[in-house]
Protein backbone atom coordinates (compact mmCIF):
# COMPACT_ATOMS: atom_id res chain seq x y z
CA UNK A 1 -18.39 -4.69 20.17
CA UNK A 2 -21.66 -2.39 19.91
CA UNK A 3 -19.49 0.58 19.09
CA UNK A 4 -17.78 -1.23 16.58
CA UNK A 5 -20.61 -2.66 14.94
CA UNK A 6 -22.28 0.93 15.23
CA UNK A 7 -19.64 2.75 13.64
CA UNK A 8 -19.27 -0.38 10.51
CA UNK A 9 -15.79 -1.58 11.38
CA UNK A 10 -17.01 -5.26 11.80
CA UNK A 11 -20.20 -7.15 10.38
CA UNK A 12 -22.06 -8.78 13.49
CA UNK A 13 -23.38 -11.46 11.66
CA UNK A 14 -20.22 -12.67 10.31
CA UNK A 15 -17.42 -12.32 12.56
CA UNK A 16 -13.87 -13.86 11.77
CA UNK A 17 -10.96 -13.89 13.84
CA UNK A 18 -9.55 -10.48 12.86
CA UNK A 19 -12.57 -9.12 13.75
CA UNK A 20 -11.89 -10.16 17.09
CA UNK A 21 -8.70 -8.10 16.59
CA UNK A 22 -10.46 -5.25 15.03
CA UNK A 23 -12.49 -5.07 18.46
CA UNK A 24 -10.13 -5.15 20.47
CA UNK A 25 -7.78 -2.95 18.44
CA UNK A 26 -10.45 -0.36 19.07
CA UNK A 27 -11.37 -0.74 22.28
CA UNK A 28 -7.52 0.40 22.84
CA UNK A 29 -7.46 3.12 20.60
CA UNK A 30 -10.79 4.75 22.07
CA UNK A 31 -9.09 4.90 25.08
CA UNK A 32 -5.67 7.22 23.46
CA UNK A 33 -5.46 10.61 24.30
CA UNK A 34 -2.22 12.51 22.47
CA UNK A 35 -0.14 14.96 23.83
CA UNK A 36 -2.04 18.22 23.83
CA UNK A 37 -5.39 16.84 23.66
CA UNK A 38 -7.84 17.78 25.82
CA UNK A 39 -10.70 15.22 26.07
CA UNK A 40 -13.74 14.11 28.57
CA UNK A 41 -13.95 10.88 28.34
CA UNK A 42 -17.59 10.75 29.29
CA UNK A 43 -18.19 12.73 25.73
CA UNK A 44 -19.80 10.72 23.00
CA UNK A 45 -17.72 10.83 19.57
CA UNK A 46 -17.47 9.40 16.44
CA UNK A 47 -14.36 7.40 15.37
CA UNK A 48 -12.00 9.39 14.65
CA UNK A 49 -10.25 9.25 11.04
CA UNK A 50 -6.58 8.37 12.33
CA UNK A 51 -8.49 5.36 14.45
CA UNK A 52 -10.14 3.88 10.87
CA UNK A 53 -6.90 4.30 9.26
CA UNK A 54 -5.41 2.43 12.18
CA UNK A 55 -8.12 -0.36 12.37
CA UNK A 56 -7.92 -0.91 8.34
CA UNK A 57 -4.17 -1.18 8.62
CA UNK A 58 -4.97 -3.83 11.52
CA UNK A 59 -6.89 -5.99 9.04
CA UNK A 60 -4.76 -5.44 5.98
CA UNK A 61 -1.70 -6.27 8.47
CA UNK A 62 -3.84 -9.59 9.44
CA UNK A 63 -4.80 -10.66 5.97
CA UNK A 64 -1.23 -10.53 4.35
CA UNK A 65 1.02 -12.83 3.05
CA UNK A 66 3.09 -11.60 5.58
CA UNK A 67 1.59 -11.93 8.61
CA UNK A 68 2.87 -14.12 11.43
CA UNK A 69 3.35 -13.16 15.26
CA UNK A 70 5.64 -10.54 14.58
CA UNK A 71 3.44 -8.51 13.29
CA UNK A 72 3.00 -5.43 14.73
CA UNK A 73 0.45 -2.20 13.74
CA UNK A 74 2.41 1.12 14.63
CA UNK A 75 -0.51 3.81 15.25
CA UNK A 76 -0.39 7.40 15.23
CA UNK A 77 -2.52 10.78 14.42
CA UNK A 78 -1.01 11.21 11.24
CA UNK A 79 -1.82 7.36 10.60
CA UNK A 80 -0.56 3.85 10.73
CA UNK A 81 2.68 1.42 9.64
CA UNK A 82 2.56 -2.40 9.83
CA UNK A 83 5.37 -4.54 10.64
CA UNK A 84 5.79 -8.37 10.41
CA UNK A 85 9.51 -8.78 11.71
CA UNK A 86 11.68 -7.31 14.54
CA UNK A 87 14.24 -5.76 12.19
CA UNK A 88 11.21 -3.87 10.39
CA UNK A 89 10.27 -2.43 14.11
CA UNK A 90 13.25 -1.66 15.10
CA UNK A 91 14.02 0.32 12.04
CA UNK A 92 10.56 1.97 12.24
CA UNK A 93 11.23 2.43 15.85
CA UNK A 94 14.31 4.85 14.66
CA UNK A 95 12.61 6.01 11.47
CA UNK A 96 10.12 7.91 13.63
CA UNK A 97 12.00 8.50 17.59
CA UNK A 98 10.34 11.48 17.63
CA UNK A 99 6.56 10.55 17.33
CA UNK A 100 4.57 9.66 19.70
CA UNK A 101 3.24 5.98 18.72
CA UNK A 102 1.02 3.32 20.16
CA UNK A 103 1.89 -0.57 19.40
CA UNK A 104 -0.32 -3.12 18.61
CA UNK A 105 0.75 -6.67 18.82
CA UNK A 106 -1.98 -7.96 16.89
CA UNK A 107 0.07 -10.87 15.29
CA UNK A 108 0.77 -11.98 18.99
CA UNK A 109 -3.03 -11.73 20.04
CA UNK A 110 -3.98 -13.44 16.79
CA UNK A 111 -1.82 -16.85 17.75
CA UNK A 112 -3.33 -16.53 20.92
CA UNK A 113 -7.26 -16.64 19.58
CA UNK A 114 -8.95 -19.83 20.35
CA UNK A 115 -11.02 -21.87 17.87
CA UNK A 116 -12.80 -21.16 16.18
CA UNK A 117 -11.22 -17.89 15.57
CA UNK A 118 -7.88 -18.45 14.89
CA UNK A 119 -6.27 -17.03 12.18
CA UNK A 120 -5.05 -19.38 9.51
CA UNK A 121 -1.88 -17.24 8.19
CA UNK A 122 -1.44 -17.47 4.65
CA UNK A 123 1.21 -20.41 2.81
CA UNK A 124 3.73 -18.56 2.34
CA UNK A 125 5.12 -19.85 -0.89
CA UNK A 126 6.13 -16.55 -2.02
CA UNK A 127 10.02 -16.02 -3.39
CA UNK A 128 13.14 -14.62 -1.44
CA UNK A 129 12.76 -12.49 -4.66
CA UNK A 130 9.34 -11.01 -4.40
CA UNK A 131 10.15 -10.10 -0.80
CA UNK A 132 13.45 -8.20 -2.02
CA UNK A 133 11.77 -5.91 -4.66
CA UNK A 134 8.91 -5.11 -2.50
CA UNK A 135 11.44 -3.65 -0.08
CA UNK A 136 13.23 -1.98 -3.03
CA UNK A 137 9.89 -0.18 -3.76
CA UNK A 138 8.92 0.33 0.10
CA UNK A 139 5.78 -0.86 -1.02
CA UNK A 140 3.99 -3.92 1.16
CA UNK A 141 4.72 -7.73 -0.16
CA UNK A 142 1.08 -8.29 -0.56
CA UNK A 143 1.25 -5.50 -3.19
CA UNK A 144 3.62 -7.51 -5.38
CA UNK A 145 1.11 -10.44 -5.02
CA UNK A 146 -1.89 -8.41 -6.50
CA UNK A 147 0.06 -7.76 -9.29
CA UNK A 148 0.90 -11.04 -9.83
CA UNK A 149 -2.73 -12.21 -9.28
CA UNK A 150 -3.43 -9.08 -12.28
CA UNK A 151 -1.26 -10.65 -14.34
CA UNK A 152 0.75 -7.54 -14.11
CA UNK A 153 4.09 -9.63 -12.66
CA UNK A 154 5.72 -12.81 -12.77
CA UNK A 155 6.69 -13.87 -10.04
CA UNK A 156 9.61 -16.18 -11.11
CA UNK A 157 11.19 -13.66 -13.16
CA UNK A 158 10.88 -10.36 -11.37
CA UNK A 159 13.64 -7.32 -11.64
CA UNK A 160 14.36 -3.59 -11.65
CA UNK A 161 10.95 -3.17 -14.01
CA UNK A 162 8.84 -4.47 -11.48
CA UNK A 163 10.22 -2.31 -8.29
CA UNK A 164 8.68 0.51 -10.89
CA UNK A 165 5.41 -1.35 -11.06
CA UNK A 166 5.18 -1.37 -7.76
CA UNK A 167 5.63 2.52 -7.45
CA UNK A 168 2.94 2.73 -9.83
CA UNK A 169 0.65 0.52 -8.32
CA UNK A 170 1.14 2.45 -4.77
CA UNK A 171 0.69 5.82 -6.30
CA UNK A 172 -2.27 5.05 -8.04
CA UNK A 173 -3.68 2.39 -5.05
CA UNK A 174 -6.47 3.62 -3.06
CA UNK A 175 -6.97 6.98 -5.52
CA UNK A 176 -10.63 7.87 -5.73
CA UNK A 177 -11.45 9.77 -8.88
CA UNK A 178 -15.41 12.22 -7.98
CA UNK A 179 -18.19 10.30 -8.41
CA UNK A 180 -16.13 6.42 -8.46
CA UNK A 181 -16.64 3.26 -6.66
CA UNK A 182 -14.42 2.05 -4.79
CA UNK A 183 -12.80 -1.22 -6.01
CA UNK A 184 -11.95 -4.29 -3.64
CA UNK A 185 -8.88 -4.42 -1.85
CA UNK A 186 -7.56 -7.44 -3.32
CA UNK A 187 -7.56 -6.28 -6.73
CA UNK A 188 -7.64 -3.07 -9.41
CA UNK A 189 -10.17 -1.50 -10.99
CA UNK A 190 -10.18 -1.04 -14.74
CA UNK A 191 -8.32 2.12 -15.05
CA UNK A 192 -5.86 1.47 -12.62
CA UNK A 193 -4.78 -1.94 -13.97
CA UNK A 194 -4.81 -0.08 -17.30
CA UNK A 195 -2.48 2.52 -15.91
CA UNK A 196 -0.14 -0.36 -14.59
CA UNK A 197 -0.01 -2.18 -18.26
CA UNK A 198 0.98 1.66 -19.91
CA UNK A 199 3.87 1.65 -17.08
CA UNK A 200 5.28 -1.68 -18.54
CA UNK A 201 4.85 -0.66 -22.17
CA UNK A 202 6.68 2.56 -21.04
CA UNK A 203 9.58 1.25 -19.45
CA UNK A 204 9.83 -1.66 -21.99
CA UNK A 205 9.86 1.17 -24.89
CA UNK A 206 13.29 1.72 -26.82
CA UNK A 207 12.23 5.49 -26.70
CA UNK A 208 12.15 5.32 -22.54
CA UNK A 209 14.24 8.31 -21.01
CA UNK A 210 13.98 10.03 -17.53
CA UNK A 211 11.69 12.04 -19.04
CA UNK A 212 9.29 9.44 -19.81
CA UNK A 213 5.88 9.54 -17.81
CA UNK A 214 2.83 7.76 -18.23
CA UNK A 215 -0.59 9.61 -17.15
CA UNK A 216 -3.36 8.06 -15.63
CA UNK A 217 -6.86 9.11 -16.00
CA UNK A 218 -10.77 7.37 -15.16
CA UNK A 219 -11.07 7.11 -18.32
CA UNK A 220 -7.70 5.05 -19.50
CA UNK A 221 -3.74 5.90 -19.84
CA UNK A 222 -1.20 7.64 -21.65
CA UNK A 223 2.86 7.47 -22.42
CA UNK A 224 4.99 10.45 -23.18
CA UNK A 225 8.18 10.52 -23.87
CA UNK A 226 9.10 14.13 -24.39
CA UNK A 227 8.09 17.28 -22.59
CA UNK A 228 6.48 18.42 -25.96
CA UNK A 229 4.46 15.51 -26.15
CA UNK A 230 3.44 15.71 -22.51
CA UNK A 231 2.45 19.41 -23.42
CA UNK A 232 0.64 18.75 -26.57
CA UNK A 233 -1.50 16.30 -25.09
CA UNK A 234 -2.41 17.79 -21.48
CA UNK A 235 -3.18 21.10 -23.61
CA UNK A 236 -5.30 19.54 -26.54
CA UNK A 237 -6.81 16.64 -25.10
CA UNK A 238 -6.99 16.10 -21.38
CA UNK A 239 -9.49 19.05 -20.75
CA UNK A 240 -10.81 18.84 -17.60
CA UNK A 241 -10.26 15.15 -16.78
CA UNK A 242 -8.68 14.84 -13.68
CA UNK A 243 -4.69 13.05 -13.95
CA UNK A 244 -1.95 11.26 -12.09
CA UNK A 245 1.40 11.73 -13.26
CA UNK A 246 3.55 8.63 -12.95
CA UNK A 247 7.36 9.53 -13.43
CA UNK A 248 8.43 6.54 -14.22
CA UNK A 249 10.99 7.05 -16.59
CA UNK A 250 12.75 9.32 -14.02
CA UNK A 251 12.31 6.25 -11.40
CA UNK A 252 13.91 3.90 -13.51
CA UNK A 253 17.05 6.08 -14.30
CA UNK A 254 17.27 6.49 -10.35
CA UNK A 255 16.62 2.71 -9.27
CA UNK A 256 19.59 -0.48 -8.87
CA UNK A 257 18.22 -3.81 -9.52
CA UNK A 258 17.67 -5.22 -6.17
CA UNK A 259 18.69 -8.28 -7.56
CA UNK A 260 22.03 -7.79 -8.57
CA UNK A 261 25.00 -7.17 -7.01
CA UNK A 262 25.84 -3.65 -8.77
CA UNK A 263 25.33 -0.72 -6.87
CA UNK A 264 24.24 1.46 -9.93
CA UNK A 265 21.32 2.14 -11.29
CA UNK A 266 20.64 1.46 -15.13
CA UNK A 267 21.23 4.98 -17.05
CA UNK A 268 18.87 5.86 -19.77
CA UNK A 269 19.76 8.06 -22.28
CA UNK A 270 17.88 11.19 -21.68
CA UNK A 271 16.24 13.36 -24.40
């Protein structure tokens, strides 16, 4: 709990019940030594990076809409997955059969905290629908909720625009431009959710192709349709701002609506 505290994973005056997780999350972890590693384990060390990723993904696996005792944080050097059923661990099980992996059954331990740090999982009065279209997008349900929660989504009416949202928002989710803040994890800064509002214009345009991308920047958005328009602008006025490309026109022309029974995927016209 010291070393925890030490290295800022959990605040000692205000623990909750995934803290408790947290903690004992990393007191596993410290303990992994991968194949080829050669380590003393009397040497003092800072956390290493694939650990915080691991230990963030334990309390964003915790905090979601999805979580329930299934859930299960999949940890490796290169990072960390979250599951929340045993179809979703199986197939990451055979997604990755040749990484070495340590499990986490943190949705088990959390049923099995005692007051008063149980974990009160979240209602979930969230659609068959929502569920569907974040798994269209391989992007976490929780995701689909902050866009709701932006205004960016409706939940009772979602389709094959808002499994490109989604893309968006997990391209552009977690970017940090030199010299920003970082924004809280339940919702989007400024630019972003500016960025996200371009993608819907976009997509919604009658002059969306597959060569339609939108381009994000600090300092607000842009749509282009054409590869001469893309050109003109990123020659006379983007300078030296830096810029996330967001092929979204190319995503849509590629993507089936998860919600219908048609295999294909809606054809734009390109230029």
């Amino acid at each position: 709990m010291k070393e925890a505290i030490k290295e800022g994973l959990v605040d000692g005056n205000a623990l909750e019940g995934e803290d408790v997780i947290v903690v004992r999350s990393y007191a596993l972890l410290d303990r992994v030594v991968w194949p080829g590693e050669r380590r003393d384990p009397k040497d003092s060390r800072q956390t290493a990076l694939w650990q915080v990723l691991a230990l963030n993904t334990v309390r964003d696996a915790l905090t979601s809409p999805e979580a329930n005792p299934d859930t299960v944080v999949w940890a490796s050097p290169e990072g960390a997955l979250a599951t929340h059923t045993p179809q979703d661990a199986a197939s990451l099980a055979a997604r990755t059969s040749g990484r070495t992996m340590v499990k986490l059954p943190v949705g088990s331990w959390a049923a099995a905290l005692p007051h008063p740090f149980e974990i009160r999982y979240a209602a979930r009065d969230y659609d068959e629908n929502a569920r569907i279209v974040a798994r269209a997008a391989s992007t976490p349900l929780s995701l689909v909720h902050r866009l709701a929660a932006a205004d960016l989504a409706d939940l009772r009416h979602l389709g094959v625009q808002d499994v490109i949202m989604l893309k968006a928002a997990a391209s552009l989710d977690g970017v940090a431009w030199p010299n920003s803040t970082p924004g809280s994890p339940h919702s989007f800064p400024g630019w972003v959710s500016e960025a996200l509002a371009a993608v819907r214009t976009a997509v919604q345009s009658p002059s969306c192709s597959a060569r339609t991308n939108v381009w994000a920047t600090p300092s607000g958005a842009r749509i282009t349709h054409t590869p001469g328009e893309a050109a003109q602008w990123l020659i006379d006025e983007i300078n030296d701002q830096p810029v996330v490309k967001l092929p979204v026109g190319y995503w849509l022309a590629r993507t089936a609506d998860p919600l219908t029974e048609s295999p294909f995927p809606i054809q734009l016209i390109a230029d």
